[in-house]
Structures are given as C-alpha cells and as structure tokens.
PDB file of N, CA and C in Angstrom:
ATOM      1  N   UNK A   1      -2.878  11.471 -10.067  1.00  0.00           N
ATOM      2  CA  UNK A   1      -2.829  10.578  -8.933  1.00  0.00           C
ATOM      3  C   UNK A   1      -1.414  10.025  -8.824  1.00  0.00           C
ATOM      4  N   UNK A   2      -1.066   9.985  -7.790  1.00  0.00           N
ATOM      5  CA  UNK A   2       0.838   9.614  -7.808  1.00  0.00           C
ATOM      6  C   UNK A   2       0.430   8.587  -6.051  1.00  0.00           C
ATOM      7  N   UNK A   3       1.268   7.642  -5.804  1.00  0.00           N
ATOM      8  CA  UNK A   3       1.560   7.009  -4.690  1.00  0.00           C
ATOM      9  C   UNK A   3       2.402   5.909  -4.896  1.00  0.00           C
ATOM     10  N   UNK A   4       2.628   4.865  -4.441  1.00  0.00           N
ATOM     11  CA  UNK A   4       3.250   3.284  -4.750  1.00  0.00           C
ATOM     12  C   UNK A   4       2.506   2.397  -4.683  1.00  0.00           C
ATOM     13  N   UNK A   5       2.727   1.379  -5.367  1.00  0.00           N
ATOM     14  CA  UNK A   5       2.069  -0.149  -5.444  1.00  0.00           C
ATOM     15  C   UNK A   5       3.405  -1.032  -4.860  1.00  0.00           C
ATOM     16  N   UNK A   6       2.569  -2.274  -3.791  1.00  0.00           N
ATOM     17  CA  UNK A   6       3.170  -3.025  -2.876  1.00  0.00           C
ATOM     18  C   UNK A   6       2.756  -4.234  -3.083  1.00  0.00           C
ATOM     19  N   UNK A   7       3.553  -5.197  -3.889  1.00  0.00           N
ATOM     20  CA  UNK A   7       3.514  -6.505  -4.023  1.00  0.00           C
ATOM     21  C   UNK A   7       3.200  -7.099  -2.795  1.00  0.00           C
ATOM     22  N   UNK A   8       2.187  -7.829  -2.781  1.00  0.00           N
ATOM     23  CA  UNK A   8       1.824  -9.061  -1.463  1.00  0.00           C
ATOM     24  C   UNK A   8       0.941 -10.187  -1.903  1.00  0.00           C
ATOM     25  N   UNK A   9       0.688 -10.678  -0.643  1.00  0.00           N
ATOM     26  CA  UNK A   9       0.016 -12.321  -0.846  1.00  0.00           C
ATOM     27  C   UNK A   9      -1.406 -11.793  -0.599  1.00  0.00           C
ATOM     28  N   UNK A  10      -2.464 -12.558  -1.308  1.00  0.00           N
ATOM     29  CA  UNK A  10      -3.950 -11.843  -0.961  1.00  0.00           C
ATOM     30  C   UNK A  10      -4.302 -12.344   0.649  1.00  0.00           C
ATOM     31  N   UNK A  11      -3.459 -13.505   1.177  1.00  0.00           N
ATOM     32  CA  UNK A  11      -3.767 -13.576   2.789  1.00  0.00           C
ATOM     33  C   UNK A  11      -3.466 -12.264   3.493  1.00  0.00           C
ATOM     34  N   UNK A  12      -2.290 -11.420   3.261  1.00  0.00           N
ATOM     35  CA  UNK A  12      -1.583 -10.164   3.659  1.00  0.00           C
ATOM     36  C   UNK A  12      -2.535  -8.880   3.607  1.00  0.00           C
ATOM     37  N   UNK A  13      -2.944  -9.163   2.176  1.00  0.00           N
ATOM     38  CA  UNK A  13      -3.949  -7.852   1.824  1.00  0.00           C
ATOM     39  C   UNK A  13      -5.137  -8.179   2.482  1.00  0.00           C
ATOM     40  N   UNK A  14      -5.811  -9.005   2.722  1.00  0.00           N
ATOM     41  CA  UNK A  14      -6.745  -9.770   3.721  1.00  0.00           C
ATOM     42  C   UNK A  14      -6.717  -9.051   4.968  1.00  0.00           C
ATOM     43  N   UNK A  15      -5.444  -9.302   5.585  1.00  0.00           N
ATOM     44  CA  UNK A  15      -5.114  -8.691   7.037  1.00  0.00           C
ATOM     45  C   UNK A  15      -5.173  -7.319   6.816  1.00  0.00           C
ATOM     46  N   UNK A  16      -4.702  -6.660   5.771  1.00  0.00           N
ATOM     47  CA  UNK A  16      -3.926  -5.182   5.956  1.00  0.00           C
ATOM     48  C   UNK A  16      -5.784  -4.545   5.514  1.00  0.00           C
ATOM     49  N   UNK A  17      -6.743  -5.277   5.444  1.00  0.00           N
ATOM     50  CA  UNK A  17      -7.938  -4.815   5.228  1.00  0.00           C
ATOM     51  C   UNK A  17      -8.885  -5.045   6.146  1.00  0.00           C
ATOM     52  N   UNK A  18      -8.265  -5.358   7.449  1.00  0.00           N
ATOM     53  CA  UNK A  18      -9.369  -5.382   8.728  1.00  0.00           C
ATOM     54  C   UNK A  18      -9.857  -6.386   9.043  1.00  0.00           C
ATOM     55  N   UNK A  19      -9.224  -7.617   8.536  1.00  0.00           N
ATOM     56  CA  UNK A  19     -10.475  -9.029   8.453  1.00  0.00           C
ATOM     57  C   UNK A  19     -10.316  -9.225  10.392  1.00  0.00           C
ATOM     58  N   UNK A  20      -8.809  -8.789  11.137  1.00  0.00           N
ATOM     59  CA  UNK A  20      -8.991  -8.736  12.070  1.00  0.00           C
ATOM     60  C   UNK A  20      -9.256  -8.045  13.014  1.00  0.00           C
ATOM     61  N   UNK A  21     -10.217  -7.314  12.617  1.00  0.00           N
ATOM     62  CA  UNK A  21     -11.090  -6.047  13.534  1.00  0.00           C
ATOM     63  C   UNK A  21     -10.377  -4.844  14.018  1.00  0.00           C
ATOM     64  N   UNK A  22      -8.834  -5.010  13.635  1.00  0.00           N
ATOM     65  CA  UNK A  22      -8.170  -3.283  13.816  1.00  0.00           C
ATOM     66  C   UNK A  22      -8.599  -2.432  13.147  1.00  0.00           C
ATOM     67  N   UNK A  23      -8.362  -1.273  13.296  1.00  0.00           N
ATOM     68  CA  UNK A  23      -9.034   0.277  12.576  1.00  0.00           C
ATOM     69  C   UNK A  23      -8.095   0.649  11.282  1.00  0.00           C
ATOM     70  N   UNK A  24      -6.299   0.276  12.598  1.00  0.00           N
ATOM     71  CA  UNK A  24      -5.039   1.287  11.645  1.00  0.00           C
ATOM     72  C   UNK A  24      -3.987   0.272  11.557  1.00  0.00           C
ATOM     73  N   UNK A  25      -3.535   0.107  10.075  1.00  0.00           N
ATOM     74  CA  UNK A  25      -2.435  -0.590   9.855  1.00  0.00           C
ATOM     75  C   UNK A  25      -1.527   0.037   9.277  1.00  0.00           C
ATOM     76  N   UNK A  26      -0.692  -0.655   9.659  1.00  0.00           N
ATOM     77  CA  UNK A  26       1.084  -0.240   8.554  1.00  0.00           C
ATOM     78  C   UNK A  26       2.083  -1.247   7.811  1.00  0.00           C
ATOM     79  N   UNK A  27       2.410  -0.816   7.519  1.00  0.00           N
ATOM     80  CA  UNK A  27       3.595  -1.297   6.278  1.00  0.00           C
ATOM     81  C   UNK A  27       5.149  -0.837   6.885  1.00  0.00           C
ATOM     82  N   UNK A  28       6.124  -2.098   7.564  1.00  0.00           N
ATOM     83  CA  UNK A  28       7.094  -1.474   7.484  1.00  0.00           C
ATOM     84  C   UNK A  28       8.075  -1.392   5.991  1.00  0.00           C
ATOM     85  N   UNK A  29       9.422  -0.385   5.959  1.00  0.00           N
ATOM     86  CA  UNK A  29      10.101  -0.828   4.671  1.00  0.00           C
ATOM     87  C   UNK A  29      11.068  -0.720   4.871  1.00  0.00           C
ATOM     88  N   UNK A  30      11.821  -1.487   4.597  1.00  0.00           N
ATOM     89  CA  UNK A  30      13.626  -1.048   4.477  1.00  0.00           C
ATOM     90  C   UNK A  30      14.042   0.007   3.956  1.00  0.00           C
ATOM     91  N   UNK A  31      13.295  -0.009   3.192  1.00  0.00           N
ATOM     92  CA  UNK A  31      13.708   1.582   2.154  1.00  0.00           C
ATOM     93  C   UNK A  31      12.575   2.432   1.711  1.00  0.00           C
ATOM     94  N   UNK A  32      12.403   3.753   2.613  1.00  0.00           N
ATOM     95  CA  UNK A  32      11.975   5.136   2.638  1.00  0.00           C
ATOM     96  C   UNK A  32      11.316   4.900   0.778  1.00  0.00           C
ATOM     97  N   UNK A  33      10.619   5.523   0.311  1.00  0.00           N
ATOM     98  CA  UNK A  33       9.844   6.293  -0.990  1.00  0.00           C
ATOM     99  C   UNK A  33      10.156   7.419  -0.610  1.00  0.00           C
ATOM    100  N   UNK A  34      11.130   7.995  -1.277  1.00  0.00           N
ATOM    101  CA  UNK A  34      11.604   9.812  -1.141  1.00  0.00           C
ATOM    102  C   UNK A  34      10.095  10.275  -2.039  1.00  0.00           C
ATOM    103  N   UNK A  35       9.568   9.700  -2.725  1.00  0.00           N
ATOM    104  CA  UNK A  35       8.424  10.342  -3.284  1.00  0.00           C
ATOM    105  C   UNK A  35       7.049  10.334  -3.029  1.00  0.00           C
ATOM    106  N   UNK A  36       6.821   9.808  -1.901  1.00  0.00           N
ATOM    107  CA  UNK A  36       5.713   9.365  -1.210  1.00  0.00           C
ATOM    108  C   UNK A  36       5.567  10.054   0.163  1.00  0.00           C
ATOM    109  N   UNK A  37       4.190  10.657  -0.607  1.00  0.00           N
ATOM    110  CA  UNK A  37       3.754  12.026   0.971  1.00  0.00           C
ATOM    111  C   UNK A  37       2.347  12.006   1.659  1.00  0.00           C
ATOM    112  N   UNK A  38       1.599  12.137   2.895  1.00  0.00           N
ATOM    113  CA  UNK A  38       0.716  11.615   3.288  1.00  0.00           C
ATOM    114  C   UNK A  38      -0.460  12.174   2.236  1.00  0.00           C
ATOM    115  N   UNK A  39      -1.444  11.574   2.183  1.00  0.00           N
ATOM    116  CA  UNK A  39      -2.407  12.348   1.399  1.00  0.00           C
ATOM    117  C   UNK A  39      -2.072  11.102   0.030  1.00  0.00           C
ATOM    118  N   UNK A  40      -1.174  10.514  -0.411  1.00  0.00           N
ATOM    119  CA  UNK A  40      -1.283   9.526  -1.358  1.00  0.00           C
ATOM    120  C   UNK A  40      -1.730   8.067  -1.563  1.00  0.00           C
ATOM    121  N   UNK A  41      -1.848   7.316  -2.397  1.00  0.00           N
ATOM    122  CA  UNK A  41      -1.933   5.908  -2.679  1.00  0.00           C
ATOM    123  C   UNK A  41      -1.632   5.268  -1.989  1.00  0.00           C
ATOM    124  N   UNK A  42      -2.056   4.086  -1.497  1.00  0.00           N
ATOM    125  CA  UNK A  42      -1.076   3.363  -1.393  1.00  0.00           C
ATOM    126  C   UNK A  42      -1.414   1.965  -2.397  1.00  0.00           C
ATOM    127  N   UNK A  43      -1.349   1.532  -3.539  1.00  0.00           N
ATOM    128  CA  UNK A  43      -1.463   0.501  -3.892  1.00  0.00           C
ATOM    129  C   UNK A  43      -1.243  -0.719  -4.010  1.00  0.00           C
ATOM    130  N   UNK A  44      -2.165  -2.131  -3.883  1.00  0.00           N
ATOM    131  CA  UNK A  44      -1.608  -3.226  -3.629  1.00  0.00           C
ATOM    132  C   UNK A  44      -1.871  -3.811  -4.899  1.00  0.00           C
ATOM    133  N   UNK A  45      -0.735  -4.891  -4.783  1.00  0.00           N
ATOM    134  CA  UNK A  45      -0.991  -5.618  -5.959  1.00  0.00           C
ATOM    135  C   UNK A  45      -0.604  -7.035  -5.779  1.00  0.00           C
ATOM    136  N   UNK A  46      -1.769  -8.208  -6.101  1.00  0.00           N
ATOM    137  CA  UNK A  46      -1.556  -9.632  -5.759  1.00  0.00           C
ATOM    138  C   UNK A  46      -1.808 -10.731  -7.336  1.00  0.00           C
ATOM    139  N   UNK A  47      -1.531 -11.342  -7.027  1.00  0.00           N
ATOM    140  CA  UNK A  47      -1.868 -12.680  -7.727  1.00  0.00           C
ATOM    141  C   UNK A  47      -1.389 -12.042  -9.462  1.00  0.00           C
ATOM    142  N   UNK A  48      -1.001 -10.880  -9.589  1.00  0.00           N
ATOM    143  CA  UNK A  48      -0.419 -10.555 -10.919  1.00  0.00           C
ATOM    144  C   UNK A  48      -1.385  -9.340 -11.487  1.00  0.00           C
ATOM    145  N   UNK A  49      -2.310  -8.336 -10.148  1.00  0.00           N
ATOM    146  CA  UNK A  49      -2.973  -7.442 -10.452  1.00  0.00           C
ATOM    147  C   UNK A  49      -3.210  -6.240  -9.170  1.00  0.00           C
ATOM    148  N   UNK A  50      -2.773  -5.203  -9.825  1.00  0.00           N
ATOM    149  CA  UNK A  50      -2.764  -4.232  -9.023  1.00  0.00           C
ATOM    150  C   UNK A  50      -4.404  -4.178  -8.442  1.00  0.00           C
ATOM    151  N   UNK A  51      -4.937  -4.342  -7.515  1.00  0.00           N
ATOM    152  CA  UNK A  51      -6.159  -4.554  -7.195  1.00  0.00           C
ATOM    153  C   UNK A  51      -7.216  -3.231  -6.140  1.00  0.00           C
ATOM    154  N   UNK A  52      -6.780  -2.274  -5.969  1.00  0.00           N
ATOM    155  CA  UNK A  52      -7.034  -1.128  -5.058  1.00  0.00           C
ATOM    156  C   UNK A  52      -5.586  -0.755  -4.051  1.00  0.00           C
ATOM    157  N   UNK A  53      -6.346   0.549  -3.388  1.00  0.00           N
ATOM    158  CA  UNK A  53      -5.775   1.238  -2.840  1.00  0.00           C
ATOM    159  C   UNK A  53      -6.040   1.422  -1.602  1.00  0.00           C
ATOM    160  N   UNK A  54      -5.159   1.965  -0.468  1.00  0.00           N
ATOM    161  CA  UNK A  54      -5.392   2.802   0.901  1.00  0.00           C
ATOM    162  C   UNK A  54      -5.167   4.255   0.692  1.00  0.00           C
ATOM    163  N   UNK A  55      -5.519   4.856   1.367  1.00  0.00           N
ATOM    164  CA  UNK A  55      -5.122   6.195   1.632  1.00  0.00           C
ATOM    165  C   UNK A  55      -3.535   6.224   2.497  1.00  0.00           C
ATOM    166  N   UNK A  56      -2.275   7.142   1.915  1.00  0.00           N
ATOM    167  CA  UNK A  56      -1.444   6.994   3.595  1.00  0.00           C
ATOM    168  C   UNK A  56      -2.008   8.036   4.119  1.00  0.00           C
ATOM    169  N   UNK A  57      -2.002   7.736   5.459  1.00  0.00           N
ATOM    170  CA  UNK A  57      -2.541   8.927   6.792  1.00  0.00           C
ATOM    171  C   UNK A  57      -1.505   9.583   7.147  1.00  0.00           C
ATOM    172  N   UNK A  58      -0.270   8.316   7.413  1.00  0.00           N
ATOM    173  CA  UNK A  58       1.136   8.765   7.910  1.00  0.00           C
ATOM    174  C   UNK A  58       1.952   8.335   7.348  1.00  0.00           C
ATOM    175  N   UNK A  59       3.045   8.787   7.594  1.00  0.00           N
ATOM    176  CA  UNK A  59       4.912   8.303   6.699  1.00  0.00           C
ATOM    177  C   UNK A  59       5.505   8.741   7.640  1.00  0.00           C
ATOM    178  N   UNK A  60       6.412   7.891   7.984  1.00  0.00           N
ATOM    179  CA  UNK A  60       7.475   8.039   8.662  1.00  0.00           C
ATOM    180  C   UNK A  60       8.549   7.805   8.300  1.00  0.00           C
ATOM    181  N   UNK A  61       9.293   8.514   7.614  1.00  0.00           N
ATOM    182  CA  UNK A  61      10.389   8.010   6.660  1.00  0.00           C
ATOM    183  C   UNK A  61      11.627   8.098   7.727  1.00  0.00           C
ATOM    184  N   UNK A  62      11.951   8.498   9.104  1.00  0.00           N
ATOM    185  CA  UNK A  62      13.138   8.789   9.777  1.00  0.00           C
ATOM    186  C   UNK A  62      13.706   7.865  10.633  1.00  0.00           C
ATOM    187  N   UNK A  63      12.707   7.021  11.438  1.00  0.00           N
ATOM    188  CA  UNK A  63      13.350   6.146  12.267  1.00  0.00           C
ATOM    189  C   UNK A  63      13.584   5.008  11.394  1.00  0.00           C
ATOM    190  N   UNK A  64      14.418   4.286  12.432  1.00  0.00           N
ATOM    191  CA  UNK A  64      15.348   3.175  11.773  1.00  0.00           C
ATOM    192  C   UNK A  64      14.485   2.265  11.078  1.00  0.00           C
ATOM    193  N   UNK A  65      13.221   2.006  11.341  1.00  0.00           N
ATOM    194  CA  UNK A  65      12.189   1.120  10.493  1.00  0.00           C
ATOM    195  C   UNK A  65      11.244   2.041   9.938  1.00  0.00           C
ATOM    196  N   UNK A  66      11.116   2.871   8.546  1.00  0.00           N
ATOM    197  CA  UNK A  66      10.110   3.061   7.820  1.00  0.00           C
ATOM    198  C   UNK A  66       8.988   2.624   7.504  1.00  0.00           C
ATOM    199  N   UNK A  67       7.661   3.689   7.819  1.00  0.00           N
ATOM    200  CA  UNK A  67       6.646   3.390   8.044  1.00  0.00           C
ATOM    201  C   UNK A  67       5.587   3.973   7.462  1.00  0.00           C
ATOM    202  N   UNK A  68       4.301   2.882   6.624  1.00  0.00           N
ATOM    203  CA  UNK A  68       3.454   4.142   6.294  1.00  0.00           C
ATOM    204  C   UNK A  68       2.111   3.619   6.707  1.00  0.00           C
ATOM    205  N   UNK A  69       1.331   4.320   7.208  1.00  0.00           N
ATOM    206  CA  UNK A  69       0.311   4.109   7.937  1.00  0.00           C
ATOM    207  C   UNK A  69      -1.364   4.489   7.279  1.00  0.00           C
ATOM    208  N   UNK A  70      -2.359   3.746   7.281  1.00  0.00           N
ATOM    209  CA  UNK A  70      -3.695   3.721   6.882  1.00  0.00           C
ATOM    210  C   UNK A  70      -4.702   3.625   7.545  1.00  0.00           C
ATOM    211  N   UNK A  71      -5.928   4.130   6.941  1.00  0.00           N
ATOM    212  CA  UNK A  71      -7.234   3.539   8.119  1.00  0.00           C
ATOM    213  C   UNK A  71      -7.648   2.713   6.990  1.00  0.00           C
ATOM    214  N   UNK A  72      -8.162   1.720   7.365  1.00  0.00           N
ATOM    215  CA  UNK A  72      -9.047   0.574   6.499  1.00  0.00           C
ATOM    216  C   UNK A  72     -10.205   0.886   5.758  1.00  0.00           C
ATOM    217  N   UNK A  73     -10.981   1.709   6.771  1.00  0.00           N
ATOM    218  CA  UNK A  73     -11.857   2.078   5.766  1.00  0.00           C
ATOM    219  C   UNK A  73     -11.322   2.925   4.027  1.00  0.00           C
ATOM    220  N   UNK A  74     -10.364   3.314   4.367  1.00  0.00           N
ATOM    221  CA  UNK A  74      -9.776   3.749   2.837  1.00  0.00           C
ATOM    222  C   UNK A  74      -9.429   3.000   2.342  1.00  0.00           C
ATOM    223  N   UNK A  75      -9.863   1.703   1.955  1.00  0.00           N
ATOM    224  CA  UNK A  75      -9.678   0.864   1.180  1.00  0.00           C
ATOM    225  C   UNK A  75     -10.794   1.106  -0.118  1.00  0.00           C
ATOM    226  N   UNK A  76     -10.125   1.227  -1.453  1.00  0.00           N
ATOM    227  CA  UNK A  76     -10.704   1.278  -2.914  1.00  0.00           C
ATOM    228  C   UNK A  76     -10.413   0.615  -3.140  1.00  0.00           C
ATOM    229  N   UNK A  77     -11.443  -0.359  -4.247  1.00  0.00           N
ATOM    230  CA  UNK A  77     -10.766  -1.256  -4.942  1.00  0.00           C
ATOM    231  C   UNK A  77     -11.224  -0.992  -6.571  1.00  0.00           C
ATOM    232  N   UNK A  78     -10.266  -1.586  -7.223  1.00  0.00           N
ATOM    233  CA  UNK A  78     -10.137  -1.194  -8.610  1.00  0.00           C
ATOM    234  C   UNK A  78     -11.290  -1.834  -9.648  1.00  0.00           C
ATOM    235  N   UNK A  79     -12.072  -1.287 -10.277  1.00  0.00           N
ATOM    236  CA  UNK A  79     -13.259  -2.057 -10.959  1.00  0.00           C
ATOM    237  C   UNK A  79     -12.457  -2.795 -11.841  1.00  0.00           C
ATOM    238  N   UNK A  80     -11.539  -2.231 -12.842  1.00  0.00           N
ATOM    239  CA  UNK A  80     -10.716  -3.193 -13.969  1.00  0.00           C
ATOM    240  C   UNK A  80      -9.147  -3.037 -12.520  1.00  0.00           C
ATOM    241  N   UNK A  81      -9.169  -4.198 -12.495  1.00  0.00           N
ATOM    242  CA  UNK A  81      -7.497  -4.449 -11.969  1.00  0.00           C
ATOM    243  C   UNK A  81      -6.676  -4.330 -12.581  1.00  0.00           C
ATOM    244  N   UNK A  82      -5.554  -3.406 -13.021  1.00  0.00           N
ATOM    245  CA  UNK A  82      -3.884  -3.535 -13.424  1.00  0.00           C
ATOM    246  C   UNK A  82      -3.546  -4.662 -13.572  1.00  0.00           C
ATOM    247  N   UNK A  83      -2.989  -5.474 -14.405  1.00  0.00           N
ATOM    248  CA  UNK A  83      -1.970  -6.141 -14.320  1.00  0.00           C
ATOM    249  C   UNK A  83      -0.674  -5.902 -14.212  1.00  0.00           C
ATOM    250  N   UNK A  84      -0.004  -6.713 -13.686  1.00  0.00           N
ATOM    251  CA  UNK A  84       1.757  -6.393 -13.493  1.00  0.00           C
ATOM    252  C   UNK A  84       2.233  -7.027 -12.936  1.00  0.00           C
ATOM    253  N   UNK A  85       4.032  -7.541 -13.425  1.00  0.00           N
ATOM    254  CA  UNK A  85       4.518  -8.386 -13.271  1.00  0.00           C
ATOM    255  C   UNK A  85       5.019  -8.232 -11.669  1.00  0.00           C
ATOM    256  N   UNK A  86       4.712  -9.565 -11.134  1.00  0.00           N
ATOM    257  CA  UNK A  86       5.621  -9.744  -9.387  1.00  0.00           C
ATOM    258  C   UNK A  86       6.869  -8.777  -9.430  1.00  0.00           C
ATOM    259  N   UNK A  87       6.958  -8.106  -8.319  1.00  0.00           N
ATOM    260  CA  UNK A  87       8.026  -7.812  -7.653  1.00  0.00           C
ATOM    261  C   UNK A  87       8.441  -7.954  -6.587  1.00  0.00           C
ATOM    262  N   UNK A  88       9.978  -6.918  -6.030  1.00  0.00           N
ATOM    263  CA  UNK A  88       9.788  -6.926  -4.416  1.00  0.00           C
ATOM    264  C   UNK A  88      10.045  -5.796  -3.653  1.00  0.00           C
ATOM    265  N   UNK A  89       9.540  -5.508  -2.863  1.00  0.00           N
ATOM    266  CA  UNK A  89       9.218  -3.558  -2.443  1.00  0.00           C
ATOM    267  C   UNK A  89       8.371  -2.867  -3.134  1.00  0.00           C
ATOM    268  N   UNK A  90       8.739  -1.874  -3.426  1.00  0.00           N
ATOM    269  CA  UNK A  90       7.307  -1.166  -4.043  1.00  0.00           C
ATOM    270  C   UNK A  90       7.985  -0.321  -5.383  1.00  0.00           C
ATOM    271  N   UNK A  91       6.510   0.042  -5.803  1.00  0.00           N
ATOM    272  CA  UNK A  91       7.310   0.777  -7.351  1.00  0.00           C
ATOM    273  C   UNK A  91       6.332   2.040  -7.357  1.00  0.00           C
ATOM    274  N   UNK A  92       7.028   3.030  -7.728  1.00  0.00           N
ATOM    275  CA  UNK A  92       5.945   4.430  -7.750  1.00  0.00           C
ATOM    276  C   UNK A  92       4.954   4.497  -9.007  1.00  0.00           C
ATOM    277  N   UNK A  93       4.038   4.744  -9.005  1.00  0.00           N
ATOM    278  CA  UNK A  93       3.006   5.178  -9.964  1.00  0.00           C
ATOM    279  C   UNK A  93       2.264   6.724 -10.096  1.00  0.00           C
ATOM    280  N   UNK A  94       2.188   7.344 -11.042  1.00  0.00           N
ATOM    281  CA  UNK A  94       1.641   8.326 -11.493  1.00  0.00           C
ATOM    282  C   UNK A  94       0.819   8.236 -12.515  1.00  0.00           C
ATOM    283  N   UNK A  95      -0.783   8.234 -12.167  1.00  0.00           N
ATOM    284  CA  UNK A  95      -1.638   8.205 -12.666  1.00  0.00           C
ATOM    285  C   UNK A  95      -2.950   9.517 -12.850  1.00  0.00           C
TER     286      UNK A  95
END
C-alpha cells in the first residue's frame, strides 16, 4: 500500500468527509507528490493520529495549483490509528 498522509484539524477532516452534503472533494498543494498516482491513499492524520484514508480518483500535478481529488464515500477509517508527530504538507507512506 503506498499514498501520503495530510496533517489537518478534525473540523477539516469533518468537511473533507461530506458533513456538507458534496459527493467530490479536493486538496489543493503547493507542492506536487512526484510519487503519488490515482488509484492511491490518501491519508489523514489529526489530533496526533493517522486516522483513515480516501481513495485519489484524480491528481493533477500540472496547473499552477496542485490537486488531488476523492469521492467521500472512500473514506476508511483505521481500527488501531497511527500515531505521529504534527506536521506540515504531507509525507509519503508505504505500507
């Protein structure tokens, strides 16, 4: 299993999980994941625990704002949560 984990606030992961009735969300980034391809992870991680995943649907690594895109219903969540220390942007994982 390979994708990234994305430090956020659990209000954020809240939103990015449909609480407001959209289907498809995204993530913009300043900086592209050269290692991140549709079909992967996307993992979040709050309060000091990697806590589940999305599916990406899409990546858009070319225009000037980088983008990776999900449906909500691909939301997993992790029975034992990860721990791990805060960051900022994302960090790759291979599992």
């Amino acid at each position: 299993m390979s994708g990234i984990v994305i430090y956020t606030t659990p209000e954020i992961l809240e939103h990015k999980k449909g609480v407001d009735g959209y289907e498809w969300y995204y993530w913009a980034m300043s900086r592209a994941p050269k290692h991140l391809e549709e079909g992967d992870d996307i993992f979040f991680a709050v309060s000091g625990f990697v806590v589940g995943s999305f599916k990406c649907e899409a990546f858009n690594p070319w225009d000037k704002e980088e983008t990776i895109t999900w449906h909500k219903d691909s939301w997993v969540s992790l029975s034992n949560p990860i721990a791990v220390i805060p960051f900022r942007g994302f960090r790759y994982v291979w599992w």
